[in-house]
N, C-alpha and C. Protein backbone atom coordinates (compact mmCIF):
# COMPACT_ATOMS: atom_id res chain seq x y z
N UNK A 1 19.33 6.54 -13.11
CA UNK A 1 19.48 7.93 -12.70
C UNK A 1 18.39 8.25 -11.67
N UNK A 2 18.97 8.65 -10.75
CA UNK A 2 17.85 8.84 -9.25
C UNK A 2 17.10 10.44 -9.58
N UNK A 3 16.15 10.32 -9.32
CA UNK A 3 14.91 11.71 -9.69
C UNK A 3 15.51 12.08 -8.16
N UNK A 4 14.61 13.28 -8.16
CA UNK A 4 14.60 14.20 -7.13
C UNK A 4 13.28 15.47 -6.73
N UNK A 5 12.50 14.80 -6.86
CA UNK A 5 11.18 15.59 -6.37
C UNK A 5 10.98 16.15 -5.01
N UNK A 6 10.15 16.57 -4.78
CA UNK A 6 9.62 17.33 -3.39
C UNK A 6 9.15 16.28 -2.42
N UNK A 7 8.32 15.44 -3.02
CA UNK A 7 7.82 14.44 -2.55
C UNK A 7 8.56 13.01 -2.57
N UNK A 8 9.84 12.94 -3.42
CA UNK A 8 9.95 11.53 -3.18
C UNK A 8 11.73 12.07 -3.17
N UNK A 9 12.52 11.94 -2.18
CA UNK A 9 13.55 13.02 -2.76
C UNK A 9 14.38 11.67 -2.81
N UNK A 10 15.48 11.44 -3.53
CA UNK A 10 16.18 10.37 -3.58
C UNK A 10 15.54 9.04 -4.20
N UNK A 11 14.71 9.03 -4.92
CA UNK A 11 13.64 8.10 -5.51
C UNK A 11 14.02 8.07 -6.88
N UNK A 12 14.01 6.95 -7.07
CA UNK A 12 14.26 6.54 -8.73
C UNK A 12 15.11 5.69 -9.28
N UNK A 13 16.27 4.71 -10.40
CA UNK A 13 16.20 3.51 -10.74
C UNK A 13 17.10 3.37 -9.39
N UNK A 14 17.57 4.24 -8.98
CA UNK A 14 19.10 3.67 -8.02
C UNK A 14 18.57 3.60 -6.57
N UNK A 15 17.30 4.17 -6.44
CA UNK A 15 16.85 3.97 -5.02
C UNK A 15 15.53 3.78 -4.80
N UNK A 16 15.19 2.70 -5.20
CA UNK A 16 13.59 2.63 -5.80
C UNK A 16 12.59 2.58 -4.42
N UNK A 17 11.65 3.16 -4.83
CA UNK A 17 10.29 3.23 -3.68
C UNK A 17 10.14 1.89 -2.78
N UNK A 18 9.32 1.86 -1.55
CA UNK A 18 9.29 0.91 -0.87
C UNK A 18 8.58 -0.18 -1.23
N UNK A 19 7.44 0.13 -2.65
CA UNK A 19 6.37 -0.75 -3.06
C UNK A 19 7.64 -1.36 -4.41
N UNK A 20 8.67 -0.88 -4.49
CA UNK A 20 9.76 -1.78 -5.56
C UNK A 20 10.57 -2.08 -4.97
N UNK A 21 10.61 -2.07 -3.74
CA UNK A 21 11.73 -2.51 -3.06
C UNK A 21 11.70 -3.70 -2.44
N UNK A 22 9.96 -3.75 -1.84
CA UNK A 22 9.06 -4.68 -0.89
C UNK A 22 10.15 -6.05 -1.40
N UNK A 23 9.30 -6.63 -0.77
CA UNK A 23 9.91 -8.28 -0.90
C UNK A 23 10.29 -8.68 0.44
N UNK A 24 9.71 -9.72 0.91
CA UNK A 24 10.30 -9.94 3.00
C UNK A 24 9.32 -9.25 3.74
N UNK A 25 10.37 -8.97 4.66
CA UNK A 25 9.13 -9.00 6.01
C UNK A 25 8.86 -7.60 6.21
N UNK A 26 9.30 -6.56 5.13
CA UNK A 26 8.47 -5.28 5.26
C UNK A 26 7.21 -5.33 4.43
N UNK A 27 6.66 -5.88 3.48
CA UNK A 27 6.02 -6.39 3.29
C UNK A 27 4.57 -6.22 3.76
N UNK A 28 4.36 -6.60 4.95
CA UNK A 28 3.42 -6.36 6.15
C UNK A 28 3.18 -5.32 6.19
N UNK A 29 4.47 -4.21 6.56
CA UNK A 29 4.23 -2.95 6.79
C UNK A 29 3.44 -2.33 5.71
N UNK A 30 4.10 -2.69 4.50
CA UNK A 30 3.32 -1.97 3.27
C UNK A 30 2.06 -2.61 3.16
N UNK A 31 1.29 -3.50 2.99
CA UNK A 31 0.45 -4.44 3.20
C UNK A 31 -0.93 -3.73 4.18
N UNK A 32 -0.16 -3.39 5.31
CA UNK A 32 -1.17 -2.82 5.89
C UNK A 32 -1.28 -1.25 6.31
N UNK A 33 -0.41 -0.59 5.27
CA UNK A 33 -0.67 1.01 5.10
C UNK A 33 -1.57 0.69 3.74
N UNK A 34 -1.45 0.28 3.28
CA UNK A 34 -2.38 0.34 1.77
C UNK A 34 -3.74 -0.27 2.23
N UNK A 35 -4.00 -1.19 3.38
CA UNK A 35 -5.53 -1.67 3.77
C UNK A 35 -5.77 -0.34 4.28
N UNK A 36 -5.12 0.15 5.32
CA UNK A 36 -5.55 1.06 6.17
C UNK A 36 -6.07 2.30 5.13
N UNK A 37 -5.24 2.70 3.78
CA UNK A 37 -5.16 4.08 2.95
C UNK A 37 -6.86 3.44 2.21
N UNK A 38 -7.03 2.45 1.79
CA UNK A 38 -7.70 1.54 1.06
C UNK A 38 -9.27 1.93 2.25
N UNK A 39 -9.38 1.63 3.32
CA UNK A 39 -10.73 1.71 4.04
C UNK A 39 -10.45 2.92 4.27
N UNK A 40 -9.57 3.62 4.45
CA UNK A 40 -10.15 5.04 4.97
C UNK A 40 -10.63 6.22 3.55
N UNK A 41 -10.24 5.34 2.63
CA UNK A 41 -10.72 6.15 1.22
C UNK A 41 -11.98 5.84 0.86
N UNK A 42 -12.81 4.85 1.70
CA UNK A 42 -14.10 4.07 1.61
C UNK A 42 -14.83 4.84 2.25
N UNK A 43 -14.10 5.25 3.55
CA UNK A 43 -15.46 6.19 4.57
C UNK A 43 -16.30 7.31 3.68
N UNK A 44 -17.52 7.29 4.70
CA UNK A 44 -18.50 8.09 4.05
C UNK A 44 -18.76 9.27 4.78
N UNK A 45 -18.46 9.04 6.44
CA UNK A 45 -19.05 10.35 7.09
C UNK A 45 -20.22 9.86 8.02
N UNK A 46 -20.96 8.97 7.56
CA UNK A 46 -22.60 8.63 7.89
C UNK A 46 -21.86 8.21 9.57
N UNK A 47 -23.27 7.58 10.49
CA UNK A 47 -22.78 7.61 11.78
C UNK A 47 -22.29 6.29 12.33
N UNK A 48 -22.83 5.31 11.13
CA UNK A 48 -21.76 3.79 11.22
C UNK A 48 -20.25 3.83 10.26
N UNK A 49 -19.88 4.66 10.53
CA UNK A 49 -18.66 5.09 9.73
C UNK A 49 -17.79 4.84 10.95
N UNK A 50 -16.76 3.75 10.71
CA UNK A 50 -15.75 3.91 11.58
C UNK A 50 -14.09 3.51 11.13
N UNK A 51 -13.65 4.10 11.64
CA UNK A 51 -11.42 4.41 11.34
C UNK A 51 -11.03 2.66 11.35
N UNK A 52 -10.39 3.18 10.31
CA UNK A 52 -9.81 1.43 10.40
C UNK A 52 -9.33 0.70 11.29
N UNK A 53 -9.28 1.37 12.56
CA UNK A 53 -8.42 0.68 13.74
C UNK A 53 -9.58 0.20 14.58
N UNK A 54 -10.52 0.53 14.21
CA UNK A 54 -11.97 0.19 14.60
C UNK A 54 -12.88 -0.55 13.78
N UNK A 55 -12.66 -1.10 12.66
CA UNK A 55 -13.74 -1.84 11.88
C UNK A 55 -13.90 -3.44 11.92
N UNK A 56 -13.06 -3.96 12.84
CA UNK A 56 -12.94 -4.92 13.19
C UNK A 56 -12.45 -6.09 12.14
N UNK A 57 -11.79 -7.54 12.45
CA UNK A 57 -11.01 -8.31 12.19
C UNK A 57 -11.48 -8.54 10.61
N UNK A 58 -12.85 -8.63 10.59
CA UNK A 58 -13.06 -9.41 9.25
C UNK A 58 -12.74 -8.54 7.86
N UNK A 59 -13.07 -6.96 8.06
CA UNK A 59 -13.31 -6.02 7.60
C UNK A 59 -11.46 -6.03 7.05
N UNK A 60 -10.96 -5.88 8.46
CA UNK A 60 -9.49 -5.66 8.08
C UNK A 60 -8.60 -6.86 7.52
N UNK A 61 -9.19 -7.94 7.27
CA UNK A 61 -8.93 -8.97 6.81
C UNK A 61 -9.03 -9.09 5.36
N UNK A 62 -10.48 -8.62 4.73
CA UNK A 62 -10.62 -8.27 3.46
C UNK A 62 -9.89 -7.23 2.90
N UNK A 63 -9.84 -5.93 3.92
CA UNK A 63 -8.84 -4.88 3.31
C UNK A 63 -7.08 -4.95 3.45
N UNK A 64 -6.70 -5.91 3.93
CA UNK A 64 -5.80 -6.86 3.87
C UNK A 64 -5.36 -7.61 2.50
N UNK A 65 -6.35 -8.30 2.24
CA UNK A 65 -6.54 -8.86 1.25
C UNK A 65 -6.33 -8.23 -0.28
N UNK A 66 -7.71 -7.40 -0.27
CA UNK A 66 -6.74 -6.30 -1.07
C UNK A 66 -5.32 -5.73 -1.68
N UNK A 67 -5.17 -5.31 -0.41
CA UNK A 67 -3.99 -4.52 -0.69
C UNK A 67 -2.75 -5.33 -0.72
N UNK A 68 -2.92 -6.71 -0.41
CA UNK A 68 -1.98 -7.22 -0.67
C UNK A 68 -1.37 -7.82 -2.27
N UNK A 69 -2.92 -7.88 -2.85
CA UNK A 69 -3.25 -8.40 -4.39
C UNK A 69 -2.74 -6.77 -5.39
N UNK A 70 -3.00 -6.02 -4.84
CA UNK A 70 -2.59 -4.20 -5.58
C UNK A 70 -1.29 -4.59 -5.34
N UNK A 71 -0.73 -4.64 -4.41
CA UNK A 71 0.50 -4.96 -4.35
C UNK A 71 1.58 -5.61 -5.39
N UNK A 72 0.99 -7.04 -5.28
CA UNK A 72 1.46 -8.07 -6.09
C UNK A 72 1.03 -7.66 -7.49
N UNK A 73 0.10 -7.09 -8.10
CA UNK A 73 -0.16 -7.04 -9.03
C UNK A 73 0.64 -5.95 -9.67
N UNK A 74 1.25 -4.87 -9.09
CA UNK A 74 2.31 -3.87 -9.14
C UNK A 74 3.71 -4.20 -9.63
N UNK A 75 4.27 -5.42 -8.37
CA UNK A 75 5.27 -5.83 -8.89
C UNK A 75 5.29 -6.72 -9.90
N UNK A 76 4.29 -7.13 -10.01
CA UNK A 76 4.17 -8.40 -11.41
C UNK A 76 4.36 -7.23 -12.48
N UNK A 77 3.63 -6.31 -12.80
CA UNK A 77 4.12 -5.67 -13.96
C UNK A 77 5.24 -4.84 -13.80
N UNK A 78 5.51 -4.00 -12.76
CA UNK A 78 6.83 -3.71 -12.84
C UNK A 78 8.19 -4.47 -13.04
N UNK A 79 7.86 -5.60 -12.90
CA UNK A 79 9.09 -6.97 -12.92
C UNK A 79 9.00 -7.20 -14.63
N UNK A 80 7.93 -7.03 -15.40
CA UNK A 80 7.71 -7.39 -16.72
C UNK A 80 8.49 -6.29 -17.35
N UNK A 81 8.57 -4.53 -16.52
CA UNK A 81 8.90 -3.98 -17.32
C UNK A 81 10.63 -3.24 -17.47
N UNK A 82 10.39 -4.02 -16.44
CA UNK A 82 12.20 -3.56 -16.89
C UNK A 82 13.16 -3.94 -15.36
């Protein structure tokens, strides 16, 4: 039965979110909105503070990394639960 919220309108078992849907080559896309959501929830303000499109390769490599493991670790239990 598909929910219907404000925020997710058409969301639910019959049309599941993009992080239950993932699998393939969107993947990436999600992958690297969650690094990007992931470092910009890190900033502090201070004056070596810089936007993720600016923190350079290694930085975005680890926050990459990340979010790719939140990811996987999502669908591993959502796959366990039904």
């Amino acid at each position: 039965m598909a929910t219907d919220s404000g925020l997710t309108p058409g969301i639910g078992h019959n049309q599941p979110c993009a992080l239950c849907a993932g699998g393939g080559p969107g993947d990436e896309v999600l992958v690297e909105q969650v690094a990007d959501d992931l470092w910009e929830s890190r900033r502090h303000g201070t004056l070596d503070d810089v936007p993720w499109a600016e923190c350079g390769a290694y930085w975005q490599h680890i926050f990459r990394g990340f979010a790719a493991a939140a990811i996987a670790s999502i669908k591993k239990r959502t796959a366990t639960l039904g």
